[in-house]
N, C-alpha and C. Protein backbone atom coordinates (compact mmCIF):
# COMPACT_ATOMS: atom_id res chain seq x y z
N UNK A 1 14.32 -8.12 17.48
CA UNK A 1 14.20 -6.67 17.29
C UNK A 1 15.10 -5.97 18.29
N UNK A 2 16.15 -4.61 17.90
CA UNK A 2 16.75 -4.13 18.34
C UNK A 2 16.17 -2.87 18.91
N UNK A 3 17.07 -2.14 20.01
CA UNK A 3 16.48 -0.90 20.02
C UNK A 3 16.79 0.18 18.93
N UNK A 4 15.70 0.62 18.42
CA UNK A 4 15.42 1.46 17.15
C UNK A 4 15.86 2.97 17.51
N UNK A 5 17.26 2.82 18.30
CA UNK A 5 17.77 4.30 18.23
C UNK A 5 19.33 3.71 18.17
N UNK A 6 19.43 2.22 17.65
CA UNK A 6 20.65 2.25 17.67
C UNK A 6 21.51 2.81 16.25
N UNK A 7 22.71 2.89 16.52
CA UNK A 7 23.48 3.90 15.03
C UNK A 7 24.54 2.41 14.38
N UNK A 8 24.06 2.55 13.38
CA UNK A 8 25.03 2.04 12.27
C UNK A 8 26.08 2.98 11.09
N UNK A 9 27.01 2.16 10.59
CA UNK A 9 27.21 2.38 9.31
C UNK A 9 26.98 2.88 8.20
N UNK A 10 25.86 1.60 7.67
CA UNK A 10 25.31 1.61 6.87
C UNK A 10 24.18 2.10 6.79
N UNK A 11 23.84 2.20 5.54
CA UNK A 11 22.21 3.18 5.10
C UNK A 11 21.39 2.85 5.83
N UNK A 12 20.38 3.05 5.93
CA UNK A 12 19.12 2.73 6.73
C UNK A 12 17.97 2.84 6.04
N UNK A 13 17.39 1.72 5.85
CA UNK A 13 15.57 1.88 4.67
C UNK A 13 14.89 1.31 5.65
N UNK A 14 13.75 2.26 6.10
CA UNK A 14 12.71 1.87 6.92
C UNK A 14 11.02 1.81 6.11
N UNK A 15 10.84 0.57 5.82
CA UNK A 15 10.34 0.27 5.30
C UNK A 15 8.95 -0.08 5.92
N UNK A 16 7.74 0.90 4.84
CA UNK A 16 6.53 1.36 5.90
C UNK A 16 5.26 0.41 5.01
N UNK A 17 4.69 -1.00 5.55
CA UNK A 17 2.89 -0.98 4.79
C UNK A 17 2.09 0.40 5.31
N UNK A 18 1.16 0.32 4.82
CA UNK A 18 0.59 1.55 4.20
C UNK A 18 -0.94 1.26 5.11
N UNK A 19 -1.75 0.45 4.62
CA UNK A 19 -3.17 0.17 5.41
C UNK A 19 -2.76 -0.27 6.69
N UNK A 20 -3.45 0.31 7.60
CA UNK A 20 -3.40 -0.44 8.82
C UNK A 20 -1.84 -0.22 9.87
N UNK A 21 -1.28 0.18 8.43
CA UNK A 21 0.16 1.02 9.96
C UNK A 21 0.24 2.27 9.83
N UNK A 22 0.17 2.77 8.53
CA UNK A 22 0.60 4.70 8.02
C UNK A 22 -1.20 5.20 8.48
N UNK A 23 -1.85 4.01 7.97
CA UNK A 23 -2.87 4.61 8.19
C UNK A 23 -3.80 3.97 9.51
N UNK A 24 -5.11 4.01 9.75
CA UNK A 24 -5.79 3.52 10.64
C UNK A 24 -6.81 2.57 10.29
N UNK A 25 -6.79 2.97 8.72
CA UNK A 25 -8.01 1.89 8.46
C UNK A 25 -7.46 1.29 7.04
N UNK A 26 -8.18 0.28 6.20
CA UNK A 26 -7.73 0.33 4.89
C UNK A 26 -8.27 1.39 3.56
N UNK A 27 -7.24 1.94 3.47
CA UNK A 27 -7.80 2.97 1.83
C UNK A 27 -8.73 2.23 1.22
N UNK A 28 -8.57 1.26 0.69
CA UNK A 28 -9.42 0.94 -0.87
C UNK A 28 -10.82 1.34 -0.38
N UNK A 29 -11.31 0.86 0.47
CA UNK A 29 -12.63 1.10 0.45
C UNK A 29 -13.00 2.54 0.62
N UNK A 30 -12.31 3.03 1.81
CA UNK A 30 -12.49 4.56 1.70
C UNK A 30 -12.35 5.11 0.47
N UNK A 31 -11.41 4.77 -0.50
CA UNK A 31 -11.26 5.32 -1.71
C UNK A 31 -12.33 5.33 -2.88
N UNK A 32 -12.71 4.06 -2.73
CA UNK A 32 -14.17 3.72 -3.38
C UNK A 32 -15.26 4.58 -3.16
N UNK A 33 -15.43 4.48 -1.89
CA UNK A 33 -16.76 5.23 -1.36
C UNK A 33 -16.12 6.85 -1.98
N UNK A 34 -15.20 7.40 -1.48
CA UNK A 34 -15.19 8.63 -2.15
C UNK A 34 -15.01 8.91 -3.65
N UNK A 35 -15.12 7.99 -4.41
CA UNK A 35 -14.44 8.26 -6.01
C UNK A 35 -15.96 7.59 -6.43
N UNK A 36 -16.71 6.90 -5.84
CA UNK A 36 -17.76 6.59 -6.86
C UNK A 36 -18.92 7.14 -6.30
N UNK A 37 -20.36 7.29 -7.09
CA UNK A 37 -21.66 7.33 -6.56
C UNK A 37 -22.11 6.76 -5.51
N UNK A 38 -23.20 6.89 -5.11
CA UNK A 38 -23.81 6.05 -4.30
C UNK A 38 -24.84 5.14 -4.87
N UNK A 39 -24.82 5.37 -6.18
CA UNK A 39 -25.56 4.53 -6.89
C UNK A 39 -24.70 3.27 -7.01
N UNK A 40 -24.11 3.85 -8.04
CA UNK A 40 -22.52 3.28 -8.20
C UNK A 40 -21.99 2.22 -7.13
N UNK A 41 -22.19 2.51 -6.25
CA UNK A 41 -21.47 1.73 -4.89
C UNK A 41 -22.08 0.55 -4.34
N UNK A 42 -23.49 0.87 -4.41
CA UNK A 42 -24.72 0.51 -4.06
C UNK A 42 -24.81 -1.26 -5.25
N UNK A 43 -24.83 -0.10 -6.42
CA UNK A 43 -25.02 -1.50 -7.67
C UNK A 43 -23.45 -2.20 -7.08
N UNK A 44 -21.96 -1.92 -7.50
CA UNK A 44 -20.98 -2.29 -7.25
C UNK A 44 -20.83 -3.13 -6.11
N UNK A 45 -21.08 -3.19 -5.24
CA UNK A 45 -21.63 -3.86 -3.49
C UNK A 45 -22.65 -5.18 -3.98
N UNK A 46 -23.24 -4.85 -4.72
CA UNK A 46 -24.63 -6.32 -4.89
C UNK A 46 -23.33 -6.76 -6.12
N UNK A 47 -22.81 -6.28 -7.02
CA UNK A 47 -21.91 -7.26 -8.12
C UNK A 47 -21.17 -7.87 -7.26
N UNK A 48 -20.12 -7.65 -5.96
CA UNK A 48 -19.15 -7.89 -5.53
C UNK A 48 -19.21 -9.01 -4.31
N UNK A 49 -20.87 -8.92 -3.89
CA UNK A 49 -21.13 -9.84 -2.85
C UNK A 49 -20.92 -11.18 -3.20
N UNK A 50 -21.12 -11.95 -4.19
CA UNK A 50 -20.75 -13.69 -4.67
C UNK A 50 -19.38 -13.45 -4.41
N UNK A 51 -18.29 -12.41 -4.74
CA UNK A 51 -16.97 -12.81 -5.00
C UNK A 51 -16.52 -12.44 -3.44
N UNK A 52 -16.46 -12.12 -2.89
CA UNK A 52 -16.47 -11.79 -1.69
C UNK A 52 -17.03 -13.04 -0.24
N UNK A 53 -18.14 -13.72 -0.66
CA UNK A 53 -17.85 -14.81 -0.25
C UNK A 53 -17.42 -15.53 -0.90
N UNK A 54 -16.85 -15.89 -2.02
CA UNK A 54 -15.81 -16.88 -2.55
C UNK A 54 -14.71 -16.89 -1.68
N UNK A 55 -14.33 -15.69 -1.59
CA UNK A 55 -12.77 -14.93 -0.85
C UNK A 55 -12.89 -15.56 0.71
N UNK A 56 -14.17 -15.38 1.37
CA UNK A 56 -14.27 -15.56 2.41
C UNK A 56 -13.88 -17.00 3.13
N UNK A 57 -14.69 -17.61 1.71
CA UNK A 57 -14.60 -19.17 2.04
C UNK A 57 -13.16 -19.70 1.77
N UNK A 58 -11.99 -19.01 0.74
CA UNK A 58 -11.04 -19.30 0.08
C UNK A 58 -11.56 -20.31 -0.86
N UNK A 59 -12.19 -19.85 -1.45
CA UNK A 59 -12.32 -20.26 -3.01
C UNK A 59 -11.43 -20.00 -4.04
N UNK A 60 -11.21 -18.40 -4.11
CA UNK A 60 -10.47 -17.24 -4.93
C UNK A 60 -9.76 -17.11 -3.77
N UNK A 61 -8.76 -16.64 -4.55
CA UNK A 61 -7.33 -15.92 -4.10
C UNK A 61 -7.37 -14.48 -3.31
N UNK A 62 -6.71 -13.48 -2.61
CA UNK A 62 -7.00 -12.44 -2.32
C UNK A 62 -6.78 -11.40 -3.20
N UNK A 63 -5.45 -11.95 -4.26
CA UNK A 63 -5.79 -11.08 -5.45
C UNK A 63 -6.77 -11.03 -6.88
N UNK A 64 -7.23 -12.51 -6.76
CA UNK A 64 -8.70 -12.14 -7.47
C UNK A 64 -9.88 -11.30 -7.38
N UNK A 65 -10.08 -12.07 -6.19
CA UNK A 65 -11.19 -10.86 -5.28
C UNK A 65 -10.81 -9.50 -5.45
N UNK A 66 -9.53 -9.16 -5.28
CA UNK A 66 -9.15 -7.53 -5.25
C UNK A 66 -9.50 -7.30 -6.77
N UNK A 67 -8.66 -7.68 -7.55
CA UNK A 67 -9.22 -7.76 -9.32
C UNK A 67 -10.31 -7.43 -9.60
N UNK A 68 -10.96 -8.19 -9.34
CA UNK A 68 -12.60 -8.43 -9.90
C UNK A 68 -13.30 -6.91 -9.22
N UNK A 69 -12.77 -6.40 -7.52
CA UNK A 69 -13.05 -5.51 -7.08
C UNK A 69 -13.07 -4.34 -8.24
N UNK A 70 -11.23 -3.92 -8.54
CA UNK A 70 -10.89 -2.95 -8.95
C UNK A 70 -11.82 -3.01 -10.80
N UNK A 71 -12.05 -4.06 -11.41
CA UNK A 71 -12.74 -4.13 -12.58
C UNK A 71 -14.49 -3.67 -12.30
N UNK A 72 -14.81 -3.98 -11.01
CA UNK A 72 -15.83 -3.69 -10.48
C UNK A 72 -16.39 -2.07 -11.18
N UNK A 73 -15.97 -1.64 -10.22
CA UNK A 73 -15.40 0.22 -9.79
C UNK A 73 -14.93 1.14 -10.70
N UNK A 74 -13.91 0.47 -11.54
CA UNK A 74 -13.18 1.40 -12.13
C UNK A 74 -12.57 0.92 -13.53
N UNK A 75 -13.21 -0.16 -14.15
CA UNK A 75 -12.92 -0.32 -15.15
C UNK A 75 -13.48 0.75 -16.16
N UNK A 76 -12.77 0.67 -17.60
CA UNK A 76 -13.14 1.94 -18.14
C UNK A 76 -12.96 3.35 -18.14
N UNK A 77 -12.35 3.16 -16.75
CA UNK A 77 -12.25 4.81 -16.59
C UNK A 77 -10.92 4.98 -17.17
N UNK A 78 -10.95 6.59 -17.28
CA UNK A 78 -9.87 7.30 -18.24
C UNK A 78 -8.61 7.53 -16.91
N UNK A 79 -7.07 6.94 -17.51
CA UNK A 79 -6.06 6.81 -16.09
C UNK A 79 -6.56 8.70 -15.73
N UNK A 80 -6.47 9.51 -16.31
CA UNK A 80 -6.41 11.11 -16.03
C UNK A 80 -7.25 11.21 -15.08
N UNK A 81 -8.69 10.74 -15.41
CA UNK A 81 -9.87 11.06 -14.41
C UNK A 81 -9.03 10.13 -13.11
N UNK A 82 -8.57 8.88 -13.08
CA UNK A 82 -8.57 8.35 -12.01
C UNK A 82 -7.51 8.26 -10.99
N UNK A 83 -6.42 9.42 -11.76
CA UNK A 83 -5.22 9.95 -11.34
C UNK A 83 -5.64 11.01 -10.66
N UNK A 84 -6.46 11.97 -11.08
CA UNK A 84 -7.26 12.77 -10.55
C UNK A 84 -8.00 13.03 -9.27
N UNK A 85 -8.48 11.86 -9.04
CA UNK A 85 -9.39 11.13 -7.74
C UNK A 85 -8.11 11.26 -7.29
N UNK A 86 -7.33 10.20 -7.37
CA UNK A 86 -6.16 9.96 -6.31
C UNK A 86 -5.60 11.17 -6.44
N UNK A 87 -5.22 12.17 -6.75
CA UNK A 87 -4.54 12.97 -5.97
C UNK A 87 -5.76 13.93 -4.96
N UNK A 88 -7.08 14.13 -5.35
CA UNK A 88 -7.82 14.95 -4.62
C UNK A 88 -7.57 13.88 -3.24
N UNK A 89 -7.88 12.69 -3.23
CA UNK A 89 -7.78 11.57 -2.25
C UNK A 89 -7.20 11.49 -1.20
N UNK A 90 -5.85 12.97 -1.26
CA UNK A 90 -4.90 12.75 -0.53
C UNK A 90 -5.41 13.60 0.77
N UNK A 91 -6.58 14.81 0.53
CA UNK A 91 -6.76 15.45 2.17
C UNK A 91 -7.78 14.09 2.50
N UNK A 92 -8.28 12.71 2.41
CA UNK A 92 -8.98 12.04 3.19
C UNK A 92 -8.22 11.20 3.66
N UNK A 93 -6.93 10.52 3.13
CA UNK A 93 -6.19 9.63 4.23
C UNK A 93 -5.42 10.52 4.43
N UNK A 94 -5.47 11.96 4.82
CA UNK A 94 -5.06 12.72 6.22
C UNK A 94 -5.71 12.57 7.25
N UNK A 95 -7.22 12.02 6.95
CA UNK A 95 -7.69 12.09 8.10
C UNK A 95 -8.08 10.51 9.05
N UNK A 96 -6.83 9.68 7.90
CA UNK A 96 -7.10 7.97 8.43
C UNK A 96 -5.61 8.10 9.11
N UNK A 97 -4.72 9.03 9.09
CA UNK A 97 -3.17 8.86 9.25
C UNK A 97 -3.37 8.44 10.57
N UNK A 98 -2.36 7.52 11.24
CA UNK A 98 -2.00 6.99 12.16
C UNK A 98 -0.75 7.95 12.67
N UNK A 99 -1.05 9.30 13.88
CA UNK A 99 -0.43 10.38 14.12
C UNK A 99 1.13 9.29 14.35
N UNK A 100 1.23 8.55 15.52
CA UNK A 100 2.11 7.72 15.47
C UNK A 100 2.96 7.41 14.33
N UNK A 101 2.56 6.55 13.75
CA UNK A 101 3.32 5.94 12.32
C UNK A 101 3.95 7.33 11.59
N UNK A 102 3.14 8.76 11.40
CA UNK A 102 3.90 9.75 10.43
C UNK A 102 4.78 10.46 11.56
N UNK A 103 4.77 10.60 13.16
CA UNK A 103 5.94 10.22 13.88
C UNK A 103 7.21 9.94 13.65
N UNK A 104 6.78 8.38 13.55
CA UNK A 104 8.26 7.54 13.42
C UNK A 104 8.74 7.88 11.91
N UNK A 105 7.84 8.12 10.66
CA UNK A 105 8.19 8.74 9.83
C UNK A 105 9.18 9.65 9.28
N UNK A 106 8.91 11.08 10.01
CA UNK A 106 8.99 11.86 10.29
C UNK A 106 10.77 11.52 11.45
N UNK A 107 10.80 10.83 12.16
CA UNK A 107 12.17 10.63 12.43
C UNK A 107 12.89 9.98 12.12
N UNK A 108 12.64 8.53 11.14
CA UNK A 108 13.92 8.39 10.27
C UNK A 108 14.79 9.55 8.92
N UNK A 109 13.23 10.31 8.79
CA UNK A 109 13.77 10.97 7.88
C UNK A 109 14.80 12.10 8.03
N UNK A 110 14.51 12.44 9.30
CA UNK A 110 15.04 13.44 10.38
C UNK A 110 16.80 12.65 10.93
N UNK A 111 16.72 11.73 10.96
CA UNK A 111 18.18 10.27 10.96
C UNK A 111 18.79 10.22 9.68
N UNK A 112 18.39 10.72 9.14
CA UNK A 112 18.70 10.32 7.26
C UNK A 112 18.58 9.15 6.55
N UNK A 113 17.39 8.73 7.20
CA UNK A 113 16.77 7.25 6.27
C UNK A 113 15.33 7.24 5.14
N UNK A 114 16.58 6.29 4.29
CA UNK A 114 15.32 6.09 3.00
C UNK A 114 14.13 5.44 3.97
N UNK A 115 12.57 6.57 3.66
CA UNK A 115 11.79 5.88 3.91
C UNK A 115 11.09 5.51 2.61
N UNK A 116 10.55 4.38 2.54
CA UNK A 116 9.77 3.40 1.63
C UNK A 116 8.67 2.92 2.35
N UNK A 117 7.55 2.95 1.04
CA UNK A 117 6.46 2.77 1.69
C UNK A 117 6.18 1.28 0.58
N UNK A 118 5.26 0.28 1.20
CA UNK A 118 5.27 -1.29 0.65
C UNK A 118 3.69 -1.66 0.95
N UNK A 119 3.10 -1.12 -0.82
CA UNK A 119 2.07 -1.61 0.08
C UNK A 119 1.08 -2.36 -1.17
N UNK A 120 -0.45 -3.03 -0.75
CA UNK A 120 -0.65 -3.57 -1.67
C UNK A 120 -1.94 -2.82 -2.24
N UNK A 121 -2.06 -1.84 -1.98
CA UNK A 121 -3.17 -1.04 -2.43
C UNK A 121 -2.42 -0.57 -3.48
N UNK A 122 -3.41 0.43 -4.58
CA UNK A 122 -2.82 0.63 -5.60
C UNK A 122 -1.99 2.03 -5.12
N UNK A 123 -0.77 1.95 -5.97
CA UNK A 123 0.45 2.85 -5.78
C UNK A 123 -0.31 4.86 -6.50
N UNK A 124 -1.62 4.57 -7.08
CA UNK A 124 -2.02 5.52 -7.84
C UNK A 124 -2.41 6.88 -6.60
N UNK A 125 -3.46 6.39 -5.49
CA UNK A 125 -3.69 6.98 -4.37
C UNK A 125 -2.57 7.52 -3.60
N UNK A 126 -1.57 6.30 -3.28
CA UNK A 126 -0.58 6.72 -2.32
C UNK A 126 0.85 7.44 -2.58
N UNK A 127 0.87 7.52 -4.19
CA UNK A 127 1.97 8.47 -4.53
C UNK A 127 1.99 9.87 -3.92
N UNK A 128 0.57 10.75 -4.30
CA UNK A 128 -0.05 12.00 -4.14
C UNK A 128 0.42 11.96 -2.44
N UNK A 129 0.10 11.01 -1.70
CA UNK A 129 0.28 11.56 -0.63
C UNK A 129 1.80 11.33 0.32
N UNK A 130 2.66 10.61 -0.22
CA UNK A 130 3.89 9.89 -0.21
C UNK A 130 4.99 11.53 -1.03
N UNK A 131 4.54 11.83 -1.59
CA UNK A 131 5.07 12.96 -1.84
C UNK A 131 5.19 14.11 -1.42
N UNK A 132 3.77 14.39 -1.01
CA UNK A 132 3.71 15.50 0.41
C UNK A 132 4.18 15.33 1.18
N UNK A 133 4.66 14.19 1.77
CA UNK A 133 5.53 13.76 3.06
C UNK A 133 6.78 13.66 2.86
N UNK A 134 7.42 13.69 1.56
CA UNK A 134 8.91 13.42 1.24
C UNK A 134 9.26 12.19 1.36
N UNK A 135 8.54 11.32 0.39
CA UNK A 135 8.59 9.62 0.22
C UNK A 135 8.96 9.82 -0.93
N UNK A 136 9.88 9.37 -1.41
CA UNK A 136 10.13 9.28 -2.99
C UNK A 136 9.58 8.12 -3.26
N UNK A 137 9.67 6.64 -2.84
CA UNK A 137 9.72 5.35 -3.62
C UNK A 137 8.63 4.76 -2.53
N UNK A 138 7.32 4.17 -3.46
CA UNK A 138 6.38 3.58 -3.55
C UNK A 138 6.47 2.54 -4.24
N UNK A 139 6.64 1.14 -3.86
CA UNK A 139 6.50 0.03 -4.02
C UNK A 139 5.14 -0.64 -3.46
N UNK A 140 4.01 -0.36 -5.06
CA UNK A 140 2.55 -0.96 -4.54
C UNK A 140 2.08 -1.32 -5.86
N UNK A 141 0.74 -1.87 -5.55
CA UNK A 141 0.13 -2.61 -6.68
C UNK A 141 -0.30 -2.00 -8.26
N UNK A 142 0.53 -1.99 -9.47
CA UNK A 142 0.49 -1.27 -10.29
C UNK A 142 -0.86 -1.73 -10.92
N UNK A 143 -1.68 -0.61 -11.25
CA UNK A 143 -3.05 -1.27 -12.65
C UNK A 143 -2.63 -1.45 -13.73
N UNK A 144 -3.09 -2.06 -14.51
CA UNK A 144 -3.08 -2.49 -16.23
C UNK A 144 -3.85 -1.09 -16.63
N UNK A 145 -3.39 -0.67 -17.57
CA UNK A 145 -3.26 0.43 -18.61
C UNK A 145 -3.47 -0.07 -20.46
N UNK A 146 -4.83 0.84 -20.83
CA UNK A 146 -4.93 -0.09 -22.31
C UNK A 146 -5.22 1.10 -22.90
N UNK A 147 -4.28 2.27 -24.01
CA UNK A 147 -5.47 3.31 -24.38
C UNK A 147 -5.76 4.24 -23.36
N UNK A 148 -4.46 4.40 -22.28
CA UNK A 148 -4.95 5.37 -21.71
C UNK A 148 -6.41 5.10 -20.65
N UNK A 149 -6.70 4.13 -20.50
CA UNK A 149 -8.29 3.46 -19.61
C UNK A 149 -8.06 2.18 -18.74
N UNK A 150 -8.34 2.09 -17.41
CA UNK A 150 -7.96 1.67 -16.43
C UNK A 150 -8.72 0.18 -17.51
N UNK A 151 -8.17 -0.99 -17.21
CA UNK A 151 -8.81 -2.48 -17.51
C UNK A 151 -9.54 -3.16 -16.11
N UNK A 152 -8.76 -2.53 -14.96
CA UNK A 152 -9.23 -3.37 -13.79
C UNK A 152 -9.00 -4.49 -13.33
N UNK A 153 -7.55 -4.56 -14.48
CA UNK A 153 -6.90 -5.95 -14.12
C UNK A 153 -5.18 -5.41 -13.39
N UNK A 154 -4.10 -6.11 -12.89
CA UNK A 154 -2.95 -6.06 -12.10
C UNK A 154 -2.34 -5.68 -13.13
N UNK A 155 -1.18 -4.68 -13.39
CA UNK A 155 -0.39 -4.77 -13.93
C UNK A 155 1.00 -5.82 -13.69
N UNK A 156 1.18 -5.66 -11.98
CA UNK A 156 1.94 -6.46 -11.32
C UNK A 156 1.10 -7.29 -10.36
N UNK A 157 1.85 -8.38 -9.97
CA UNK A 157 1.20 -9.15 -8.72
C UNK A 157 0.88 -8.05 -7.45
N UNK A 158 -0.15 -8.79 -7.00
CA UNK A 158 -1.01 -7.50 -5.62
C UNK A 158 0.42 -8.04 -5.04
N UNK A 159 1.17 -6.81 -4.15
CA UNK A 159 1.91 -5.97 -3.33
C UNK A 159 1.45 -6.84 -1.99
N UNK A 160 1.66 -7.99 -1.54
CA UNK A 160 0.71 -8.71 -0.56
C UNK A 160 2.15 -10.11 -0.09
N UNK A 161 2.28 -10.33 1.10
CA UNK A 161 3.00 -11.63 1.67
C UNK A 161 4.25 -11.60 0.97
N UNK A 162 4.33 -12.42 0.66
CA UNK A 162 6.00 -12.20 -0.14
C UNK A 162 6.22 -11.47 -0.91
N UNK A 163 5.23 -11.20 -1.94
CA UNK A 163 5.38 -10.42 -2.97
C UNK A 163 6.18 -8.67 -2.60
N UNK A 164 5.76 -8.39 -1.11
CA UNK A 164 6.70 -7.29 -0.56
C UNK A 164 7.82 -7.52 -0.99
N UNK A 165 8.25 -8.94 -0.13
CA UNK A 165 9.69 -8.56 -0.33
C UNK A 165 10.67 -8.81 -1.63
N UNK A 166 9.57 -9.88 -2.35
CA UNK A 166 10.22 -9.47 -4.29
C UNK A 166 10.19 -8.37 -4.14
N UNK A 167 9.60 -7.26 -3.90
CA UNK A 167 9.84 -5.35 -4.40
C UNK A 167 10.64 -4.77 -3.92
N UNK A 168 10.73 -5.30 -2.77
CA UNK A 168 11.73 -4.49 -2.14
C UNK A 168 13.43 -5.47 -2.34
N UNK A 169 13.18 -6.48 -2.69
CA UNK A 169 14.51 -6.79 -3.14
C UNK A 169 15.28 -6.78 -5.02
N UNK A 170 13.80 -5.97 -5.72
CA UNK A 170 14.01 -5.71 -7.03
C UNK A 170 14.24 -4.41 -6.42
N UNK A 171 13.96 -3.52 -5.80
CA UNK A 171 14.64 -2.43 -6.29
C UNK A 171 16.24 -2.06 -4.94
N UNK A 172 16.36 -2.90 -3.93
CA UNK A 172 17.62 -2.89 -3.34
C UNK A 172 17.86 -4.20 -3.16
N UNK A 173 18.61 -4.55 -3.97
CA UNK A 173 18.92 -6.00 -3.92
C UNK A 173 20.14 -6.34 -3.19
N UNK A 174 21.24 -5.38 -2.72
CA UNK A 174 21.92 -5.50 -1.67
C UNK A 174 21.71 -5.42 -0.46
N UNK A 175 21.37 -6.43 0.35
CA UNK A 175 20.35 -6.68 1.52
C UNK A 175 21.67 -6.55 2.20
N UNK A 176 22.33 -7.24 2.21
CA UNK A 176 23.22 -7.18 3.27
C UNK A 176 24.26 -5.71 3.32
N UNK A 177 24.16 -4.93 2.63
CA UNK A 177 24.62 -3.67 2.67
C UNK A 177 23.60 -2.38 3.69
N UNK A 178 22.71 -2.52 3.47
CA UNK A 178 21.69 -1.94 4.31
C UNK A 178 21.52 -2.85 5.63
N UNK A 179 20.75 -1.71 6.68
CA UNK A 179 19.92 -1.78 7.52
C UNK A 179 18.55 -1.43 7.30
N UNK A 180 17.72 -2.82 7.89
CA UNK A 180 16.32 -2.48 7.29
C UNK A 180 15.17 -2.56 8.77
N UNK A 181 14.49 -1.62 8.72
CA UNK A 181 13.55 -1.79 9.47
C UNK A 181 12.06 -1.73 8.63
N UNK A 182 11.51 -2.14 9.35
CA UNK A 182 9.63 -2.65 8.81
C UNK A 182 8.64 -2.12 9.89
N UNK A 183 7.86 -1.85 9.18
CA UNK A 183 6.52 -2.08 10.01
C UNK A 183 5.16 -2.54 9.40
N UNK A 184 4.64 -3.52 10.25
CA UNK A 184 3.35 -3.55 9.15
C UNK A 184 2.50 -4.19 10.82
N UNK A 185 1.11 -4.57 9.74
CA UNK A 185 0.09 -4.56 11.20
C UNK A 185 -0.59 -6.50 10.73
N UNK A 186 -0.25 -6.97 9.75
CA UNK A 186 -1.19 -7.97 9.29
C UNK A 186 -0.12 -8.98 8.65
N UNK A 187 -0.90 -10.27 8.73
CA UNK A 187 -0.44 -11.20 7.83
C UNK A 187 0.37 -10.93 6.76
N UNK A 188 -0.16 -10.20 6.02
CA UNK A 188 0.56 -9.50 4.68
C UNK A 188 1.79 -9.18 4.76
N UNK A 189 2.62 -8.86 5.93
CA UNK A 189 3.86 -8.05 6.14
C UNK A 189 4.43 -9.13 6.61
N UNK A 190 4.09 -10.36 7.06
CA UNK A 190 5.35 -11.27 8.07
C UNK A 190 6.43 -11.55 7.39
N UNK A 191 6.27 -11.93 6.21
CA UNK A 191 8.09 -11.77 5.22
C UNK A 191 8.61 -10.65 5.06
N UNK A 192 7.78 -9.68 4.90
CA UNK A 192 8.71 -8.51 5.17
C UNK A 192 9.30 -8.28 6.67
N UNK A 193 8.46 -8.34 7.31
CA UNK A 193 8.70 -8.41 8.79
C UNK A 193 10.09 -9.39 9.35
N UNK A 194 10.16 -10.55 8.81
CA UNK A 194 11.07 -11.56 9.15
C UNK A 194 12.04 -11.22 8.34
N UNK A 195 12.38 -10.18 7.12
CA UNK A 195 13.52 -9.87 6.65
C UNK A 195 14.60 -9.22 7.59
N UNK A 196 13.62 -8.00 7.75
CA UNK A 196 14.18 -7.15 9.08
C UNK A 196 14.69 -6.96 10.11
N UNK A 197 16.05 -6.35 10.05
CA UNK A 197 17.10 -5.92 11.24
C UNK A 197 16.05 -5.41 12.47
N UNK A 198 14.85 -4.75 12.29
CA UNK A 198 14.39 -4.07 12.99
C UNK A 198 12.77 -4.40 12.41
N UNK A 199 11.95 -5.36 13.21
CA UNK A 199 11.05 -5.19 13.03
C UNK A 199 10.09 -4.90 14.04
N UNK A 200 8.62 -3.97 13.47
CA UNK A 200 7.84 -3.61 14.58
C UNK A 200 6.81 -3.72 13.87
N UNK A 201 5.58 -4.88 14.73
CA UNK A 201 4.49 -5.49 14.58
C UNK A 201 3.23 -4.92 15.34
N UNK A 202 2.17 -3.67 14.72
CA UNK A 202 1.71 -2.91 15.22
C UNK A 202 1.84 -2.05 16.16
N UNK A 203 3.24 -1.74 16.40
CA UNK A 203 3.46 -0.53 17.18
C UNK A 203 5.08 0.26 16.55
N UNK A 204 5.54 0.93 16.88
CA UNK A 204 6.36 1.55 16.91
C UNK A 204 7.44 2.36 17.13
């Protein structure tokens, strides 16, 4: 890792995970708790406990478990209603933001760098708020769509370990033309992390 005020050439994509670095905690659950009942949550929590220690034990995968989560919660629902949630969604991870992280944000963009955000939560929540900030490109976990009604299954592979950097090398596939910096806080990011001209591993 270099010092992150040095000047290049070339473009610059600073490339941001989302739980745990933009923010302080992880969305999904916060998102849950605010988009469903407490009934709802309550029943959803006793369905989710067997799969959850499956996950624990590594039985299931981390994107099963997430699956089975999101089919949990939100299968059935209409995308409008649940597009809906996610954009109201956006004054509560104002209040998970990591002041830091929208900082450093806030000064590549100020440098004139693409910021990109890489994350494996669903891209539905974090558009609404990626836009208020002047993020154009969200690379995160798309839902399956049937009829207009969430299925609760992946559209794409969960946004998780490598799978970052398939996204981020489907949509800039000239790596060596750019300068890339990262940040992430977890396991999930170390290939993205090890791509990077500039990487920073819970701090910034």
């Amino acid at each position: 890792m270099t010092d992150s005020t040095s000047v290049t050439d070339k473009p610059v994509i600073a490339a941001f995970d989302f739980d745990g670095t933009i923010t302080t905690r992880d969305s999904l659950p916060v998102f849950i708790r605010f988009a469903v009942s407490t009934r709802q949550f309550l029943l959803g929590s006793l369905t989710m406990a067997p799969y959850l220690v499956l996950f624990k034990l590594k039985f299931i995968p981390n994107y099963k478990a997430k699956e089975r989560l999101f089919k949990t919660f939100f299968s059935g629902l209409k995308t409008e209603s649940f597009n809906a949630l996610s954009e109201n969604f956006t004054e509560k991870i104002e209040k998970i933001v990591n002041p830091a992280a929208l900082d450093k944000i806030k000064w590549h963009q100020q440098m004139g760098h693409e910021v990109v955000i890489i994350s494996a939560s669903a891209e539905n929540w974090i558009n609404p708020w990626a836009r208020k900030n002047g993020i154009k490109t969200v690379l995160a976990t798309r839902l399956q769509v049937k009829d207009q009604i969430i299925t609760g299954n992946f559209l794409t592979k969960n946004c998780h370990g490598a799978e970052k950097v398939n996204r981020l090398m489907e949509n800039y596939p000239k790596r060596e033309e750019y300068v890339l910096y990262a940040y992430g806080d977890s396991n999930g990011d170390t290939e993205l992390l090890a791509l990077a001209d500039h990487s920073f591993y819970r701090s910034f």
